[in-house]
Protein backbone atom coordinates (compact mmCIF):
# COMPACT_ATOMS: atom_id res chain seq x y z
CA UNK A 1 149.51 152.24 130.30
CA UNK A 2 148.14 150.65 127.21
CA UNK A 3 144.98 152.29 125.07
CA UNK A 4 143.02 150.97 122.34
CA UNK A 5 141.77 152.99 119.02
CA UNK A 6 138.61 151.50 117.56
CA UNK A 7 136.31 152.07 115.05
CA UNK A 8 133.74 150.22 112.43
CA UNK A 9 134.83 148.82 109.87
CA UNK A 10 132.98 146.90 107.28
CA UNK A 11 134.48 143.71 106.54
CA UNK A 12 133.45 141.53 104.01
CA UNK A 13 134.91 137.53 103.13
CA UNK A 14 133.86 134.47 101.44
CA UNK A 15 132.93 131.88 102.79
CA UNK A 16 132.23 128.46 102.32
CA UNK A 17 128.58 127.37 103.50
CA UNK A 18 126.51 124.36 103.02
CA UNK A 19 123.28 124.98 100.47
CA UNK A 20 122.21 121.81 100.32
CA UNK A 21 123.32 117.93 101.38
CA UNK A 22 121.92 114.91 100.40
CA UNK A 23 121.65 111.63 102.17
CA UNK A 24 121.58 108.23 100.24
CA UNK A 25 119.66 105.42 101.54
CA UNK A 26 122.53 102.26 101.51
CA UNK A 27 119.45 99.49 100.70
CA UNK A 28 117.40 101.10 97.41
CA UNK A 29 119.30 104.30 96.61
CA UNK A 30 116.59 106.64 96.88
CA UNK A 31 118.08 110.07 97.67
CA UNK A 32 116.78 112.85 100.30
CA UNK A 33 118.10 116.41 100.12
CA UNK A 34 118.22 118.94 102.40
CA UNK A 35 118.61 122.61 102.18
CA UNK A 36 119.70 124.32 105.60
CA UNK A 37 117.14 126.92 107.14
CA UNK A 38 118.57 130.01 108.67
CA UNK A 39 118.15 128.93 112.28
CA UNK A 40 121.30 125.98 110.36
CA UNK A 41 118.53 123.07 111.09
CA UNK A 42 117.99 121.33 107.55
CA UNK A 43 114.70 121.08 105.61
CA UNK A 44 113.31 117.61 104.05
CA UNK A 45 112.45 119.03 100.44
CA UNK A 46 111.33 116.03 99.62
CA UNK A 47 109.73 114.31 102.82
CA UNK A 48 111.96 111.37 102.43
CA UNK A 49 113.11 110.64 106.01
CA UNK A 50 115.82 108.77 106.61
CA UNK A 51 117.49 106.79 109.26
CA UNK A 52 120.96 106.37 110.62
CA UNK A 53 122.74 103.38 112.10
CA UNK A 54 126.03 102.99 113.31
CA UNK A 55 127.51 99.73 114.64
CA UNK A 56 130.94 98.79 115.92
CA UNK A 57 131.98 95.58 116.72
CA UNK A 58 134.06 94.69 119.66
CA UNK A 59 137.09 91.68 120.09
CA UNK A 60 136.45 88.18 118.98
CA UNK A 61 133.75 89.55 116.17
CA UNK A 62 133.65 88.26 112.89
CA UNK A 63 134.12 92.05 112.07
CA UNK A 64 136.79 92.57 114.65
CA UNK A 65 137.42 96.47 115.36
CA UNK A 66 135.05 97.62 112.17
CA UNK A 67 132.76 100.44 112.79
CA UNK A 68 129.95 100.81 110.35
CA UNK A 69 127.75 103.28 109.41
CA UNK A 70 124.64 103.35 107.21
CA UNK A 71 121.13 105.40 106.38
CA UNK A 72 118.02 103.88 105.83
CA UNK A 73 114.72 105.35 104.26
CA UNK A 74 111.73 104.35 106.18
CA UNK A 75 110.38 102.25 103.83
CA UNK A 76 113.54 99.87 104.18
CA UNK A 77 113.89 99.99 107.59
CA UNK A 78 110.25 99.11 108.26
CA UNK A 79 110.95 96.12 105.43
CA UNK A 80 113.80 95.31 107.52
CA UNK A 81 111.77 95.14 111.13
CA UNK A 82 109.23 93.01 109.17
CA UNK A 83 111.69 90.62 109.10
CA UNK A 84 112.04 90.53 113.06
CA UNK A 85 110.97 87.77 115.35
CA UNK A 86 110.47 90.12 118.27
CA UNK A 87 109.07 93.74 118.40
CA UNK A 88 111.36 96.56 118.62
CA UNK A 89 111.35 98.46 121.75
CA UNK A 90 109.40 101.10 121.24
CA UNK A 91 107.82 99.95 117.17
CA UNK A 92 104.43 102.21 116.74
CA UNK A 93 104.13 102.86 120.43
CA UNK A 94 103.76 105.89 122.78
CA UNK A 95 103.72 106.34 126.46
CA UNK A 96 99.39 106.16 125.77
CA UNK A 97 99.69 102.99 124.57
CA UNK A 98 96.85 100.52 125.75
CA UNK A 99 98.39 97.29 125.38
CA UNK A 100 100.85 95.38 127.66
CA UNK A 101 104.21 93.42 125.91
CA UNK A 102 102.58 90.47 124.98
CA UNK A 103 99.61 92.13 123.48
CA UNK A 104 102.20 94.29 121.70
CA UNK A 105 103.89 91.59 119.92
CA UNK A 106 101.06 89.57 119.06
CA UNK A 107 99.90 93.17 117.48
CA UNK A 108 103.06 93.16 115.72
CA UNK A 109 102.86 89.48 114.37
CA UNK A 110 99.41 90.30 112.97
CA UNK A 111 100.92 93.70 111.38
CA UNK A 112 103.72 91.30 109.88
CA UNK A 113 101.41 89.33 107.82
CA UNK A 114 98.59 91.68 107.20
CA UNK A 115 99.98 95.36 106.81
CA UNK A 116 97.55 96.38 109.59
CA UNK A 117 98.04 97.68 112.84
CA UNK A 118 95.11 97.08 115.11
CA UNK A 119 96.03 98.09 118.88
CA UNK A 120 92.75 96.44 120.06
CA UNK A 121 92.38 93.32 117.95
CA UNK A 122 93.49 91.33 120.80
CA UNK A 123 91.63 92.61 123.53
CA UNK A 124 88.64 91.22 125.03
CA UNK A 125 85.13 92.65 124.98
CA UNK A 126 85.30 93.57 128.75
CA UNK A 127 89.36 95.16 127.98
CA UNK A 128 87.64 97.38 125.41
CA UNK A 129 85.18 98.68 127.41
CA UNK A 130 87.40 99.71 130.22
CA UNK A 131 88.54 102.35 127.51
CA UNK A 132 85.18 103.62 126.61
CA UNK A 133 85.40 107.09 128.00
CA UNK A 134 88.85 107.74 126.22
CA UNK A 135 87.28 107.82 122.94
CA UNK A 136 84.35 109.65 121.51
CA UNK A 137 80.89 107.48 121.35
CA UNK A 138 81.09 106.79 117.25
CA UNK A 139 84.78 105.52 117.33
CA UNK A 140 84.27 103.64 120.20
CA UNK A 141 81.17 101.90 118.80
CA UNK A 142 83.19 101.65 115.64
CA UNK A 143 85.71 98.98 117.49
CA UNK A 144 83.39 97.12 119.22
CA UNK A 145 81.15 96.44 116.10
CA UNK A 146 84.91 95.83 114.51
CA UNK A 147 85.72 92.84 116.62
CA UNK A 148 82.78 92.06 118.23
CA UNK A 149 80.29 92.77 115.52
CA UNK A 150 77.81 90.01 117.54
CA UNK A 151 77.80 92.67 120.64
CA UNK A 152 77.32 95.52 118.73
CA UNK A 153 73.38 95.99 119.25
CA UNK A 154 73.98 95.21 122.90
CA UNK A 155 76.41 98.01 123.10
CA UNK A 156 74.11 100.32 121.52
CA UNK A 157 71.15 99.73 123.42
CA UNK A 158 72.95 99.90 126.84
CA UNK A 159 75.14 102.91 125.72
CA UNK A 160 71.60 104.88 124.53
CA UNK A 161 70.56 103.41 128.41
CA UNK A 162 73.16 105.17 129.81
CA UNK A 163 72.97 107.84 128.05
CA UNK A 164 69.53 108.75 129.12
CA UNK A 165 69.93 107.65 132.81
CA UNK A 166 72.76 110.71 133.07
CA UNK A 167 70.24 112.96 131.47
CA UNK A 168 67.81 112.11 133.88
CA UNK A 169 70.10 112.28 136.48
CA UNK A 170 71.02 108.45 137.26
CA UNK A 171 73.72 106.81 137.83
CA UNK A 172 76.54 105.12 134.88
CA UNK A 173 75.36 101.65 134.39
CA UNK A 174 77.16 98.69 133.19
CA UNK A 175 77.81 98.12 129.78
């Protein structure tokens, strides 16, 4: 028969912990550091966030068996995907999104070359209206005058219709 003596004993050791890691961005060299929380997820002191990308390359590449690996800040990546011909999967979308593929990269063409992105510039007058009751009354009537400043006043007039044909108990009618 076997038996076991315990008791407490305080035990104290170094050791070695991270207080703080940095990450480099491979394209400009700006630097990002990081200073573990207690819960060991990291804090962005400086609300630089950066990207990682790792790429290996199978037989008959031109970089035959390399694996690379390399961080980004977001303000290189998004000068890299500026540079795209097609739309990433996924660029400046969510599953709310209002837009269909090709409506998405014409949006992304026009964000290319102007800086801007407008998720209804391409939509028709009738398209936009079909969204009317997602949005509040000022923001909506903020798009349409936007890109169809010429049916603006017909907006307004018919939405102020409407309007008063729910208070009086009517019906919602046509825009």
């Amino acid at each position: 028969m076997r038996s076991e003596v315990t008791e407490l004993r305080e035990i104290t050791r170094l050791e070695q912990v991270v207080v703080s890691s940095s990450i480099v961005c491979n394209k400009c060299g700006k630097q990002a550091m990081y200073r573990p929380l207690p819960d060991k997820t990291a804090k962005d002191e400086q609300q630089i966030q950066m990207q990682s990308f790792e790429c290996s390359f199978g037989y008959s590449s031109r970089y035959d068996n390399e694996n690379w690996s390399f961080e980004l800040c977001e303000e290189c990546l998004l000068e890299l995907v500026r540079s795209f011909k097609l739309v990433p999967q996924g660029f400046r979308s969510s599953d709310y999104d209002l837009y269909d593929e090709t409506k998405h990269q014409k949006i992304f063409e026009h964000w290319q070359r102007t800086g801007e992105w407008e998720p209804f510039k391409f939509h028709s007058y009738e398209e936009l209206l079909e969204y009317r009751k997602l949005f509040n009354e000022d923001y909506f009537a903020s798009l349409v005058g936007k890109y169809y400043p010429e049916r603006l006043r017909q907006y307004r007039r018919k939405s102020e219709a409407m309007h008063a044909a729910r208070e009086f108990g009517g019906c919602d009618p046509a825009l």
